[in-house]
N, C-alpha and C. Protein backbone atom coordinates (compact mmCIF):
# COMPACT_ATOMS: atom_id res chain seq x y z
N UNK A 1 58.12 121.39 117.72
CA UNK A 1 58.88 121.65 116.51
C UNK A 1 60.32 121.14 116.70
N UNK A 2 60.78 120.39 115.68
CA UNK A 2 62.29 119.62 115.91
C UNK A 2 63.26 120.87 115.71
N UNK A 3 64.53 121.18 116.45
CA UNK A 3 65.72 121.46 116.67
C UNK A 3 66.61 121.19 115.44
N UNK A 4 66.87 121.96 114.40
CA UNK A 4 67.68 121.59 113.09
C UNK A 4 68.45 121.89 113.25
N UNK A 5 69.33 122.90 114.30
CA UNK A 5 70.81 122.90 114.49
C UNK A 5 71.27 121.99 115.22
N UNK A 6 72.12 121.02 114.84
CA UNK A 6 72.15 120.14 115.89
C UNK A 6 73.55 120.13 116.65
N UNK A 7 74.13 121.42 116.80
CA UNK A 7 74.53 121.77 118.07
C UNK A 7 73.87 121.96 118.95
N UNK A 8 72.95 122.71 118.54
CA UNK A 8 71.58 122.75 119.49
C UNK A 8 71.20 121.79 120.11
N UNK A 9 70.96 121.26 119.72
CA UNK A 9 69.86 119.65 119.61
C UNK A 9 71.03 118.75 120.68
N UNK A 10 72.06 118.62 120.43
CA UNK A 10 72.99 118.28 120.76
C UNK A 10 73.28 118.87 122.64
N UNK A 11 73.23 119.94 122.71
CA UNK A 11 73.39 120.64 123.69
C UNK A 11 71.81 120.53 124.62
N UNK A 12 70.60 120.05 124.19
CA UNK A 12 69.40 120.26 124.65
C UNK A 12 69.48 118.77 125.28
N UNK A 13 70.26 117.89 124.09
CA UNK A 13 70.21 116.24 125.13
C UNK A 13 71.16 116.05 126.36
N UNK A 14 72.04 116.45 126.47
CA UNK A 14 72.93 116.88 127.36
C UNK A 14 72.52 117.64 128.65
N UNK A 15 71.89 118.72 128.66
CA UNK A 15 71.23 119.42 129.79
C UNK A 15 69.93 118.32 130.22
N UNK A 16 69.06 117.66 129.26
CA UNK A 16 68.21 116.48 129.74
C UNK A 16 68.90 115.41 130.63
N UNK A 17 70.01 114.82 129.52
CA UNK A 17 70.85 113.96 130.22
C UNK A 17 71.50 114.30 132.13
N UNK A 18 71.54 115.19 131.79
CA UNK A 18 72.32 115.60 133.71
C UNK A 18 70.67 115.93 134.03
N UNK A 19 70.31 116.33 133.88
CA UNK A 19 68.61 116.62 134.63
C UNK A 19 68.39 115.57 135.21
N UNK A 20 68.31 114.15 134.04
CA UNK A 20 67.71 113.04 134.09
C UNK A 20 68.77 112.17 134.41
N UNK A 21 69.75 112.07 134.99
CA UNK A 21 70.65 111.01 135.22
C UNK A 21 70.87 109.62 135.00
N UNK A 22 70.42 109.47 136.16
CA UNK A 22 69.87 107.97 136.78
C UNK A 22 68.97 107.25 136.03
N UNK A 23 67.92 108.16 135.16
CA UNK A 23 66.45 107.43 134.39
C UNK A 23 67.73 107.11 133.14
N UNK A 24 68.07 108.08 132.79
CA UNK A 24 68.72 107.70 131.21
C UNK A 24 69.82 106.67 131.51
N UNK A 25 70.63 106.64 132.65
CA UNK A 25 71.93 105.44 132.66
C UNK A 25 71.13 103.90 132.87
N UNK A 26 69.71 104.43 133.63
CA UNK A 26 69.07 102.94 134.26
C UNK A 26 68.35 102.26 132.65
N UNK A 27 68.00 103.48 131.64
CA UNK A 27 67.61 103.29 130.37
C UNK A 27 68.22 102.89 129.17
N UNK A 28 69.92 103.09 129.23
CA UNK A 28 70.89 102.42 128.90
C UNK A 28 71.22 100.97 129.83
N UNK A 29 71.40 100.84 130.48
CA UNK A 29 71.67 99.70 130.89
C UNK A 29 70.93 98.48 130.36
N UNK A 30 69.27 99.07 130.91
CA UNK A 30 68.32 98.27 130.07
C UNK A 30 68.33 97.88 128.48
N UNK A 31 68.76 98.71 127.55
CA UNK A 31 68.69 98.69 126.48
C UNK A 31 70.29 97.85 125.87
N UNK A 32 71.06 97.76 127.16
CA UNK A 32 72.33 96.60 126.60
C UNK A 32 71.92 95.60 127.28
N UNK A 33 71.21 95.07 127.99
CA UNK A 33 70.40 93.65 128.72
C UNK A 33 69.62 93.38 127.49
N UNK A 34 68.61 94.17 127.13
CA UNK A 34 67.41 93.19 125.90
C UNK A 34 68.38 93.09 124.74
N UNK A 35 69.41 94.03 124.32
CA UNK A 35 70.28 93.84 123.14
C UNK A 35 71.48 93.52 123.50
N UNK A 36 71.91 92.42 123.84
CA UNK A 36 73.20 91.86 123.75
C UNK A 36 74.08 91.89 123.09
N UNK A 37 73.58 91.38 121.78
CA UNK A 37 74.04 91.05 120.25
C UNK A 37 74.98 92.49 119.54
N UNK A 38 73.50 93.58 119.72
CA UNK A 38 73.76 94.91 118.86
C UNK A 38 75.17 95.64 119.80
N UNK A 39 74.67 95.32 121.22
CA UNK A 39 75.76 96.21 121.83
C UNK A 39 77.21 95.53 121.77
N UNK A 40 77.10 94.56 121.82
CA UNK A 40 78.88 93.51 121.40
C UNK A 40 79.10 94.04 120.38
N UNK A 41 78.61 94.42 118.84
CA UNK A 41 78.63 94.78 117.43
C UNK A 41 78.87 96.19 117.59
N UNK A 42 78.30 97.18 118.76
CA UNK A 42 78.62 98.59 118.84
C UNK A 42 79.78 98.83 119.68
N UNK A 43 80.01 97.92 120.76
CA UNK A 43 81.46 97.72 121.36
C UNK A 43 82.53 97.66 120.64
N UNK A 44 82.54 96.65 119.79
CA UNK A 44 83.31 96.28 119.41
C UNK A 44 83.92 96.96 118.20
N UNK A 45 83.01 97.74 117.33
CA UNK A 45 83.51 98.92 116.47
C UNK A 45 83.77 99.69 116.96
N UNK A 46 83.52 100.54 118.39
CA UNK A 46 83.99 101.53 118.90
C UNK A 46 85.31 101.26 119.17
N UNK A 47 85.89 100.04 119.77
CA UNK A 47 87.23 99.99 120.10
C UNK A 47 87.56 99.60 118.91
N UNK A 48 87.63 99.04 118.07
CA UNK A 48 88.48 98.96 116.75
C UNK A 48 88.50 100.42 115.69
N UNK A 49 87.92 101.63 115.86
CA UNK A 49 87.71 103.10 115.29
C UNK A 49 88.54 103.05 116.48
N UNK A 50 88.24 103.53 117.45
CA UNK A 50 89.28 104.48 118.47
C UNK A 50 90.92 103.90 118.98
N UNK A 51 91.11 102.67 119.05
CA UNK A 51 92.45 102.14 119.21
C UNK A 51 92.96 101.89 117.48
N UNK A 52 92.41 101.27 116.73
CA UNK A 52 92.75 101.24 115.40
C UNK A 52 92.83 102.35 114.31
N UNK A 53 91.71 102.85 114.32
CA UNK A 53 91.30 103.43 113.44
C UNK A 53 90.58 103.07 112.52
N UNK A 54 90.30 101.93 112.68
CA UNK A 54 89.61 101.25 111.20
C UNK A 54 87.74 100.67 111.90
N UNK A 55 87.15 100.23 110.91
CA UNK A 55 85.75 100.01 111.19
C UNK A 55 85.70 98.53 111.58
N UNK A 56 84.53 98.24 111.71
CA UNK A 56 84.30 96.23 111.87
C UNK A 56 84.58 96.03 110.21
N UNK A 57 84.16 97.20 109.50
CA UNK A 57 83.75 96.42 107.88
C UNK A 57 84.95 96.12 107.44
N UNK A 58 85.89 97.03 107.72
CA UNK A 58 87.76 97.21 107.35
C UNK A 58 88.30 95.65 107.77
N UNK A 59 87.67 95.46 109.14
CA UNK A 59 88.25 94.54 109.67
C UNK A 59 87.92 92.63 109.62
N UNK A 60 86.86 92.78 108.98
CA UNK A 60 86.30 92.17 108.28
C UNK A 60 86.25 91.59 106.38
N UNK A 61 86.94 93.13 106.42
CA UNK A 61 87.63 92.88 105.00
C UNK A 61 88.88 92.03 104.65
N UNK A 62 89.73 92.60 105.92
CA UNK A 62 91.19 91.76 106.26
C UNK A 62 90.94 90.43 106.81
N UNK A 63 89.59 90.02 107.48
CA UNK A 63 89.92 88.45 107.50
C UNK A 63 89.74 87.63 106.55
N UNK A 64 88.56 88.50 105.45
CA UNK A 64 88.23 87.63 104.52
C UNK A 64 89.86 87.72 103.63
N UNK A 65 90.30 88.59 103.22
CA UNK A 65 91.81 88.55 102.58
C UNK A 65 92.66 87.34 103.21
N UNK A 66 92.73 87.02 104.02
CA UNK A 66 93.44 86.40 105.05
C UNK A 66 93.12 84.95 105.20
N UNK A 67 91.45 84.73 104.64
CA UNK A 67 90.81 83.36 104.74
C UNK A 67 90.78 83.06 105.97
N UNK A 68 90.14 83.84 106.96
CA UNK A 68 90.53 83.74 108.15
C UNK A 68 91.51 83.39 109.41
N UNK A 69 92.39 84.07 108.78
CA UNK A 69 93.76 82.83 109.09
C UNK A 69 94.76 83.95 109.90
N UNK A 70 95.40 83.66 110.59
CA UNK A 70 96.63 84.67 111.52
C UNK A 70 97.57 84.92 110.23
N UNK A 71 97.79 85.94 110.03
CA UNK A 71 98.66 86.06 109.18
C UNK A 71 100.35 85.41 109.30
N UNK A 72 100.46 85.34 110.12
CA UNK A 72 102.06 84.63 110.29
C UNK A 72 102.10 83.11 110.52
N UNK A 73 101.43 82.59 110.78
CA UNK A 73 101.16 80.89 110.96
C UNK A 73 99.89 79.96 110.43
N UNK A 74 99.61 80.78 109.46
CA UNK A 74 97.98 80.60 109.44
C UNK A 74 97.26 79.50 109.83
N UNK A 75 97.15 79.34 111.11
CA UNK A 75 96.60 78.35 111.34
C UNK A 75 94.70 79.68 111.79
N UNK A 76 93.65 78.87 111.85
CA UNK A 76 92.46 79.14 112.12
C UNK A 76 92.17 79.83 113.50
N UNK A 77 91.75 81.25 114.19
CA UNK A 77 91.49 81.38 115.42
C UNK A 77 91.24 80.36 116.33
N UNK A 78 91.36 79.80 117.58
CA UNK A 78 90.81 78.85 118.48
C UNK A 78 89.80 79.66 119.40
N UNK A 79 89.05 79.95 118.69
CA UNK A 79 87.53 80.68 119.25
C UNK A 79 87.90 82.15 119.80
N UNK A 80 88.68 82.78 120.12
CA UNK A 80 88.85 84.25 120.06
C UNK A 80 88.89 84.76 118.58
N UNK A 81 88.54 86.07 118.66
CA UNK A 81 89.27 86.47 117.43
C UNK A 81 90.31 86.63 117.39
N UNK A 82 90.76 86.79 115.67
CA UNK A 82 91.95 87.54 115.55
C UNK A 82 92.12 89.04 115.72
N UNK A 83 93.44 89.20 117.04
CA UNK A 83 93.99 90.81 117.13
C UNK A 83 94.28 91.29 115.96
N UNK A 84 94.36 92.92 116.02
CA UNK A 84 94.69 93.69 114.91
C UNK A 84 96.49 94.04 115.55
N UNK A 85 97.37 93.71 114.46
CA UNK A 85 98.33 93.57 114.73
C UNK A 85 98.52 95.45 114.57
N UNK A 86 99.41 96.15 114.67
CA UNK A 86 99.89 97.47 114.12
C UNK A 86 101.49 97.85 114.68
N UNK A 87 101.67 98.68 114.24
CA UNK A 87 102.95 99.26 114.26
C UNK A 87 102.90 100.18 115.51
N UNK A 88 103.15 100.23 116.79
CA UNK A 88 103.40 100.78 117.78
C UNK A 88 103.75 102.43 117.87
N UNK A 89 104.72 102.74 116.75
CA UNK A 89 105.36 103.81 116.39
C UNK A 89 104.36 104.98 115.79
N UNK A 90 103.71 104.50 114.88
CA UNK A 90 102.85 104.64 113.95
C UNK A 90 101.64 104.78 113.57
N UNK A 91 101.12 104.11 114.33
CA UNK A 91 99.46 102.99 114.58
C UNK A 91 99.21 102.14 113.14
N UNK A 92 100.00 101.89 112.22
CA UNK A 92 99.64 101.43 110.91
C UNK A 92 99.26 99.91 111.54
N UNK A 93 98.39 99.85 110.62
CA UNK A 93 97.82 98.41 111.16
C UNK A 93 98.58 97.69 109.64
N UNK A 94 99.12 96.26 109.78
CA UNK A 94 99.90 95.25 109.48
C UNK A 94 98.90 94.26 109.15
N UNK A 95 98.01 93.69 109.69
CA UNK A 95 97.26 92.55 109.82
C UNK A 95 96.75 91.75 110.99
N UNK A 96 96.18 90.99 111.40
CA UNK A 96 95.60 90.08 112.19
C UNK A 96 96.28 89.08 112.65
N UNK A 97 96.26 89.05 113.66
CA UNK A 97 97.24 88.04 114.15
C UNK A 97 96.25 86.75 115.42
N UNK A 98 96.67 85.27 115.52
CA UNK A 98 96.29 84.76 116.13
C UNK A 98 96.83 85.46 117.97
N UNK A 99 96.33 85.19 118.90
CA UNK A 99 97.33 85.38 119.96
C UNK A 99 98.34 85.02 120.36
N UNK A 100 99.03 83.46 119.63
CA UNK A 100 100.16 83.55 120.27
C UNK A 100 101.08 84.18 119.45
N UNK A 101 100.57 84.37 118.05
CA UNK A 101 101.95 85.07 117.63
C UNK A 101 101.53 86.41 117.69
N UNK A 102 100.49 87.45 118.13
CA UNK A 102 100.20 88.54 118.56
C UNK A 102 101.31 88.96 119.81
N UNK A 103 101.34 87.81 121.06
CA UNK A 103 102.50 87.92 122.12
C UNK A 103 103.63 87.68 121.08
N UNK A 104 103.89 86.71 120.54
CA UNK A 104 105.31 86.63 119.69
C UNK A 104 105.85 88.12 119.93
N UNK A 105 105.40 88.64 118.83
CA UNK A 105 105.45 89.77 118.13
C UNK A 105 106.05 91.18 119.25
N UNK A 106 104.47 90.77 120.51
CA UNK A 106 104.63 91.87 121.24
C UNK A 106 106.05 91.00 122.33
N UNK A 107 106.68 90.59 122.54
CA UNK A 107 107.38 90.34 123.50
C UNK A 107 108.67 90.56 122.55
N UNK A 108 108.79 90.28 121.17
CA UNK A 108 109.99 90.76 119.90
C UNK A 108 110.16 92.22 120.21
N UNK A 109 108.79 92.90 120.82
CA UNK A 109 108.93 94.22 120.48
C UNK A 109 108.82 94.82 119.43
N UNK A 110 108.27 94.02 118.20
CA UNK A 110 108.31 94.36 116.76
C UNK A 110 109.74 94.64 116.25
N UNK A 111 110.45 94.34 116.56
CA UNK A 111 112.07 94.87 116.36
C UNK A 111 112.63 93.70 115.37
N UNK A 112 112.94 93.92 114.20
CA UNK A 112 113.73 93.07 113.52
C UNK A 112 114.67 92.38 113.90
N UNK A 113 116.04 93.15 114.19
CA UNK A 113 116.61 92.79 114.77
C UNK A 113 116.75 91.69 116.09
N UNK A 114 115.47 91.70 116.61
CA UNK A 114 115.44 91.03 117.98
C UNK A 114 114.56 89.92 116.95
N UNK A 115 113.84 89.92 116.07
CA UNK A 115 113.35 88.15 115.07
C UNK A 115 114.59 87.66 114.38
N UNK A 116 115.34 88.99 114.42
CA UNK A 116 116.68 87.96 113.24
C UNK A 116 117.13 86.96 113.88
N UNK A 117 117.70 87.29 115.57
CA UNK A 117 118.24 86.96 116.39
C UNK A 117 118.04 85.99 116.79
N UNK A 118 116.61 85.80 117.16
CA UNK A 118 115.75 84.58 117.36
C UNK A 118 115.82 83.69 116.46
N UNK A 119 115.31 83.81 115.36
CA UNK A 119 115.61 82.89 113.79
C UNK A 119 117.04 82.25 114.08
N UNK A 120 118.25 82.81 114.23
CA UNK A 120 119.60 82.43 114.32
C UNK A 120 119.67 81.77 115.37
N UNK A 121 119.06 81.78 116.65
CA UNK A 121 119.09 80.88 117.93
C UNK A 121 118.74 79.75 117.61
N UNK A 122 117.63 79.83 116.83
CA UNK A 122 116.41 78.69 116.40
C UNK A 122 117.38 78.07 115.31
N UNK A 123 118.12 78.17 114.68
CA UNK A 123 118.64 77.54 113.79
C UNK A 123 118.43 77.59 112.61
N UNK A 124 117.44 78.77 112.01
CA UNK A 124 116.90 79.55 110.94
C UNK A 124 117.60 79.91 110.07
């Protein structure tokens, strides 16, 4: 009979899980070897939800806005993706950025003041 509380249920895979260790990590492992594809696609939303906050679909939304393009130079990714740019302070995410102006940015410190500065060196 299935477990409908699923704290329960929850708590019953867990006591299996440490029972079963080794079978379930050697059963994961296996299951990111035959699925490559799915687990890059589950990687990769996990770190864009937990460092971002946002989903693949969110993020996917912003390239199509973007025409796939770095938002500050738009020139086309060179086979990486584009980073999710954000606000340090904050976590607000800004947009996508190629990498070199992702370092731009992060070596500016995001600081206005320190792009004005630059702009005025540059002859801007």
């Amino acid at each position: 009979m299935p477990i409908k509380d699923s704290q329960k249920r929850a708590e019953n895979r867990r006591k299996n899980y440490l029972k079963n260790r080794e079978r379930e990590i050697a059963k994961m492992m296996q299951w990111r070897r035959d699925n490559p594809e799915k687990n890059a696609r589950v990687r990769r939303n996990v770190h864009l939800r937990s460092t971002y906050g946002i989903t693949t679909a969110v993020y996917e939304q912003m390239l199509a806005q973007q025409s796939g393009r770095c938002a500050i130079c738009h020139r086309e990714p060179d086979g990486e993706p584009l980073h999710v740019d954000h606000r340090h302070s904050d976590g607000i995410v800004r947009g996508l950025l190629c990498g070199r102006c992702n370092r731009a940015i992060g070596l500016l410190a995001g600081d206005v003041e320190s792009v004005k500065q630059a702009l005025t060196y540059l002859g801007g």
